[in-house]
Structures are given as C-alpha cells and as structure tokens.
N, C-alpha and C. Protein backbone atom coordinates (compact mmCIF):
# COMPACT_ATOMS: atom_id res chain seq x y z
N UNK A 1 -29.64 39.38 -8.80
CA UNK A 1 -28.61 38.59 -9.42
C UNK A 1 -27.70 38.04 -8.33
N UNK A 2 -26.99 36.92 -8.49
CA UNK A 2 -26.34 35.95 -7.62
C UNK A 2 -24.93 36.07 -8.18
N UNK A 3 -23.76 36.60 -6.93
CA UNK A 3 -22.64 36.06 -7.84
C UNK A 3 -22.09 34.88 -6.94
N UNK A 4 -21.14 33.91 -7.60
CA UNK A 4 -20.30 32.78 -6.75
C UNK A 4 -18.91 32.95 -7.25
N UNK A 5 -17.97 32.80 -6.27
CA UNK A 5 -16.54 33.22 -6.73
C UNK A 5 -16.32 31.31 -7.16
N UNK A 6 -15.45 31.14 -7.82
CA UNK A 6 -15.35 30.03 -7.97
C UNK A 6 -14.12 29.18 -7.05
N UNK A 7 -13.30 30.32 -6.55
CA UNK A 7 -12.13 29.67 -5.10
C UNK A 7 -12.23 31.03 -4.54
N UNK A 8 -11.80 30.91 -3.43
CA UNK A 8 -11.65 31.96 -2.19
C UNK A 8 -10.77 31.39 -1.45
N UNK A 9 -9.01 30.96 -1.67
CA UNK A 9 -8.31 30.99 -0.91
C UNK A 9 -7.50 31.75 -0.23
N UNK A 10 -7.63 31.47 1.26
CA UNK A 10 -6.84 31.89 2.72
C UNK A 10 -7.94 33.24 2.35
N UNK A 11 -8.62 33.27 1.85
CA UNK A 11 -9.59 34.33 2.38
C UNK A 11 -9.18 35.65 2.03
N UNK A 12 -8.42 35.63 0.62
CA UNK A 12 -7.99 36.83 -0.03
C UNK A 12 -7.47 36.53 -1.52
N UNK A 13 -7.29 35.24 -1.69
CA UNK A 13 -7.23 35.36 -3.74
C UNK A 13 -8.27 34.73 -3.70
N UNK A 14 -8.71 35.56 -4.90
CA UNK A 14 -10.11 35.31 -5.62
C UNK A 14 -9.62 34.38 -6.99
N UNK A 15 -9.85 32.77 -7.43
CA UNK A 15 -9.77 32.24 -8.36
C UNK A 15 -10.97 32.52 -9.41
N UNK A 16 -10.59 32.40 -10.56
CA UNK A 16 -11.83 32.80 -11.50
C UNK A 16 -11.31 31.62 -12.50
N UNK A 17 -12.43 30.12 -12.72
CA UNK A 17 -12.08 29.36 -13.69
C UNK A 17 -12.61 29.35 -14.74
N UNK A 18 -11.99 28.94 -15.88
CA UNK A 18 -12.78 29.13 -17.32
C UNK A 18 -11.61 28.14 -18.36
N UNK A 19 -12.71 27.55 -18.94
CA UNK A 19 -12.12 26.52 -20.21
C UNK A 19 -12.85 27.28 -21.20
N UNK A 20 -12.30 27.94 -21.97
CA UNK A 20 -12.73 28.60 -22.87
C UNK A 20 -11.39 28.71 -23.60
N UNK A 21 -11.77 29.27 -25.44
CA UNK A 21 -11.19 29.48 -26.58
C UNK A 21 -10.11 30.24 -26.05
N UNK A 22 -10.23 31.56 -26.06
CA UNK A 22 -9.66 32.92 -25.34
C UNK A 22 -10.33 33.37 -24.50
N UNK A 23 -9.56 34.18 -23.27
CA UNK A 23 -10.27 34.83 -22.40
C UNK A 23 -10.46 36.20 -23.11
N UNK A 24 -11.90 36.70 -22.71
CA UNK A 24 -12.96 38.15 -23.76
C UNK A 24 -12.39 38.72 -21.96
N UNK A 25 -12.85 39.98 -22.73
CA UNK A 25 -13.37 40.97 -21.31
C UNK A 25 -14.14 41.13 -20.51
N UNK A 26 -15.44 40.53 -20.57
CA UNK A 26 -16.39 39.89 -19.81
C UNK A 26 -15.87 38.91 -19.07
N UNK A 27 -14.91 37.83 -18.84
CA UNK A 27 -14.07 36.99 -17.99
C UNK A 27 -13.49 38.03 -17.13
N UNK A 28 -12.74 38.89 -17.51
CA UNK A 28 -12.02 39.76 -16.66
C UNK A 28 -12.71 40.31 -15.72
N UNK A 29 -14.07 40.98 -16.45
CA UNK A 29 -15.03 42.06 -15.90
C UNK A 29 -15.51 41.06 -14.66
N UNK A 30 -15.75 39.86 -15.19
CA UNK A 30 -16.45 38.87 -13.90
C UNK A 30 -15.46 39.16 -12.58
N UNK A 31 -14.38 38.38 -13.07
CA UNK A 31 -13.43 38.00 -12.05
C UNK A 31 -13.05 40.15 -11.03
N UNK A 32 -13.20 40.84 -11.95
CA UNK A 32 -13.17 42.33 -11.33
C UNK A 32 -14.18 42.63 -10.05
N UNK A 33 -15.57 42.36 -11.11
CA UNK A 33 -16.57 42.31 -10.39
C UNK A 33 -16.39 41.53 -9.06
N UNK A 34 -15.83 40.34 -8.69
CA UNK A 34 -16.28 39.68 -7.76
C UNK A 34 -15.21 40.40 -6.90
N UNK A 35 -14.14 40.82 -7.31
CA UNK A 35 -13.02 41.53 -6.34
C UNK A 35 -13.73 42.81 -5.69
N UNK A 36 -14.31 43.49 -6.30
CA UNK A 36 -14.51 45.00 -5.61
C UNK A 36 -16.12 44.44 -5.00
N UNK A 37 -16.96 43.58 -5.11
CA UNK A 37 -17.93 43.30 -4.14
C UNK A 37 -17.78 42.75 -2.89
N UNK A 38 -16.54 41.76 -3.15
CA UNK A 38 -15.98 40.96 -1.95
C UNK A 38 -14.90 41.42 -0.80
N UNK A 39 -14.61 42.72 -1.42
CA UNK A 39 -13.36 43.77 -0.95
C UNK A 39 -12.48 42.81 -1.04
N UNK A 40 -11.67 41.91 -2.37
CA UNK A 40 -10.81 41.40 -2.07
C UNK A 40 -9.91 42.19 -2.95
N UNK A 41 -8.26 42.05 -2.71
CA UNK A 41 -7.55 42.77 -3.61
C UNK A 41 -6.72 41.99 -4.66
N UNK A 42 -6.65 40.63 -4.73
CA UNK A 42 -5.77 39.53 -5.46
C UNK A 42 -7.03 38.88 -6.37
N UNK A 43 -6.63 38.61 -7.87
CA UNK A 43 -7.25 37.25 -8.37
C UNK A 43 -6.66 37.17 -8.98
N UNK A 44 -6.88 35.99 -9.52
CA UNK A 44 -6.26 34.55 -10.65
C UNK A 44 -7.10 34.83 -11.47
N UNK A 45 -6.97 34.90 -13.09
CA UNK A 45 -8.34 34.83 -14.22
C UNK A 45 -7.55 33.07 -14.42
N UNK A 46 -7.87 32.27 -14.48
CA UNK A 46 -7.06 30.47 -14.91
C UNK A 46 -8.48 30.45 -15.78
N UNK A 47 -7.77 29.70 -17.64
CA UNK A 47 -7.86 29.22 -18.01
C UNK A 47 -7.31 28.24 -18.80
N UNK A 48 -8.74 26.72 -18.81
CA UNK A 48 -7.98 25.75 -18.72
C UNK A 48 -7.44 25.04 -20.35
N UNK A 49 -8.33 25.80 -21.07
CA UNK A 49 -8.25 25.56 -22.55
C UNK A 49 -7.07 25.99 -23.25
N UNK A 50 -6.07 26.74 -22.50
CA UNK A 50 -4.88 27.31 -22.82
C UNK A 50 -4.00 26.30 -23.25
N UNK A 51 -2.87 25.96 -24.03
CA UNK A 51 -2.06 25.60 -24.49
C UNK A 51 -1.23 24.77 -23.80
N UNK A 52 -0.81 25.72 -22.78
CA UNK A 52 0.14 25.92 -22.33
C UNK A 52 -0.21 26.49 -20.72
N UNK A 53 -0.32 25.37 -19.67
CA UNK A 53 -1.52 26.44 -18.42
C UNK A 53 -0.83 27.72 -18.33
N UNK A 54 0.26 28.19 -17.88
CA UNK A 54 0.74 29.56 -17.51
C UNK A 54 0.53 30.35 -18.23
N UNK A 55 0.68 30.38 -19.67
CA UNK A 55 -0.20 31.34 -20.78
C UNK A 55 -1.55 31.77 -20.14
N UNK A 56 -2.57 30.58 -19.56
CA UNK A 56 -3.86 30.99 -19.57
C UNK A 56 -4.10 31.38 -18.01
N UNK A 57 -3.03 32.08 -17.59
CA UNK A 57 -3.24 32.54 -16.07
C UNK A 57 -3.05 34.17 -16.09
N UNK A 58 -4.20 35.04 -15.48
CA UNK A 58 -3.94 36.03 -15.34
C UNK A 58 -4.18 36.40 -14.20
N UNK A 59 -3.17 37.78 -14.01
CA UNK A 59 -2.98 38.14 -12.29
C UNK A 59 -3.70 38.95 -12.32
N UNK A 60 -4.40 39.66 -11.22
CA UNK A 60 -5.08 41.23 -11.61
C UNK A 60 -4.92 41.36 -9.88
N UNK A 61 -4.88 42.50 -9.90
CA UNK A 61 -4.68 43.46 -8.38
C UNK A 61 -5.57 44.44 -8.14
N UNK A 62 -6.73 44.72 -7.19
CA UNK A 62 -7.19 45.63 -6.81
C UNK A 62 -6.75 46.54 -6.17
N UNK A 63 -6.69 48.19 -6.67
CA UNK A 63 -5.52 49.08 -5.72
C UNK A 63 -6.61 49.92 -5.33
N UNK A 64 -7.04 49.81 -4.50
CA UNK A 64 -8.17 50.37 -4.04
C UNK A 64 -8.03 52.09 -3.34
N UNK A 65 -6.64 52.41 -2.61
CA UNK A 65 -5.70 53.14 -3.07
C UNK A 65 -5.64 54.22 -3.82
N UNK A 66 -5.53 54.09 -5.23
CA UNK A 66 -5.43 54.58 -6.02
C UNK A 66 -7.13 54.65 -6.87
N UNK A 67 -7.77 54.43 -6.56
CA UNK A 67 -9.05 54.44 -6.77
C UNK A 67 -9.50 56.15 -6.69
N UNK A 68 -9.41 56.82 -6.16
CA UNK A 68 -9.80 58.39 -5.52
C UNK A 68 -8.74 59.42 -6.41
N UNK A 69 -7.27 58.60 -6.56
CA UNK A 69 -6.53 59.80 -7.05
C UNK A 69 -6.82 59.50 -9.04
N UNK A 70 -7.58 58.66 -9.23
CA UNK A 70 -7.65 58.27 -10.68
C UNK A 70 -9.32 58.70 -11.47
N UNK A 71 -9.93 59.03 -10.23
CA UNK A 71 -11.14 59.31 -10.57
C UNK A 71 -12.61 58.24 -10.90
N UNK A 72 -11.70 57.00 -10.47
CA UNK A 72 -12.30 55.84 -10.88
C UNK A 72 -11.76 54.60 -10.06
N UNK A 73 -12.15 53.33 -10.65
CA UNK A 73 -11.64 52.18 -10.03
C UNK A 73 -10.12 51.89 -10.93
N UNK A 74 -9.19 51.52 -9.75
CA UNK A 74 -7.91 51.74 -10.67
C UNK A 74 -7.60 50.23 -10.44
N UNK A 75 -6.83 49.32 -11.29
CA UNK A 75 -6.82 48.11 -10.98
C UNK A 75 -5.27 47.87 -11.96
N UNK A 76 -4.79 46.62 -11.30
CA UNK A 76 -3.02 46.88 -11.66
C UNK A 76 -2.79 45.42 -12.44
N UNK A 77 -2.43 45.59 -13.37
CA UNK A 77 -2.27 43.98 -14.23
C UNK A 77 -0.72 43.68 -14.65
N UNK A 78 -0.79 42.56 -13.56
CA UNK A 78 0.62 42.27 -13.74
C UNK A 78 0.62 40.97 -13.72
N UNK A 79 2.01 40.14 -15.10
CA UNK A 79 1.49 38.92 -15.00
C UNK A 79 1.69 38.51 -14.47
N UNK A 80 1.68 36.94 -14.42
CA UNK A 80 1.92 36.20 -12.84
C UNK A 80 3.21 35.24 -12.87
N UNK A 81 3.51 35.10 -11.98
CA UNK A 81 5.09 35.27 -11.82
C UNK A 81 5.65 33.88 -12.06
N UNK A 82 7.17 33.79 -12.63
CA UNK A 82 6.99 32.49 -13.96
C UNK A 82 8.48 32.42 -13.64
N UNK A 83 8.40 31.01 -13.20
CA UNK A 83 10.01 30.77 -12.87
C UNK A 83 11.23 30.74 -13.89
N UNK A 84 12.18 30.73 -13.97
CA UNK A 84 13.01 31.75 -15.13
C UNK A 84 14.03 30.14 -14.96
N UNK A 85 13.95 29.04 -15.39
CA UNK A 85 14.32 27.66 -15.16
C UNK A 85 15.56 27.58 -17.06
C-alpha cells in the first residue's frame, strides 16, 4: 500500500485535504496514520465542504512523549487557533 501526504510544509505540518459532507474517523485515522509513519508531530485535518472554512479545520498533535507512559499512541486534539476579532 502507498501513502501520499497531501502538503508537507517547512517539513513538519502534515496537511490532510478533504471536501467532504463531515469529517468520519477514517479522515482523522488517515491524516494520524501519515503523522506516526512520517515521524511528524503537527497536522491540519482542512475541510473544504465546511460552511464556514475554520469550522472545517482540525489540529491534531503527535505526543510521541507520552506514547510509553499511556500504554499506547497518545495524540493531543486541540483546536486550531481562531482570532478573537
């Protein structure tokens, strides 16, 4: 199987694009997947079918870190940061 990240900027956020209804968990799982193969620790989930673009942006953080004390892959979801205008 082949994966392709869909952006790789400055060589540490991972973009993940999608025009879709709602983002499922399989979007997430992708955009996860490509973080812990690529050892990267930042992505973007952007989708473009959203309303409203900032609604359809999600942050996700690889804590790689915390991976050993959790027993598993631990990963940190925080949204993405939204100017207060």
């Amino acid at each position: 199987m082949r994966y392709r990240l869909d952006f790789l900027v400055g060589g540490e956020l991972v973009i993940e694009v999608k025009a879709v209804e709602r983002i499922l968990a399989v979007h997430e799982a992708q955009l996860l997947t490509y973080l812990r193969l690529g050892g990267y620790r930042l992505g973007l989930l952007m989708n473009f079918c959203a309303p409203v673009l900032r609604r359809g942006i999600m942050r996700r953080v690889l804590l790689p870190w915390c991976a050993s004390c959790l027993g598993g892959d631990a990963v940190g979801a925080f949204p993405a940061r939204r100017d207060r205008r």
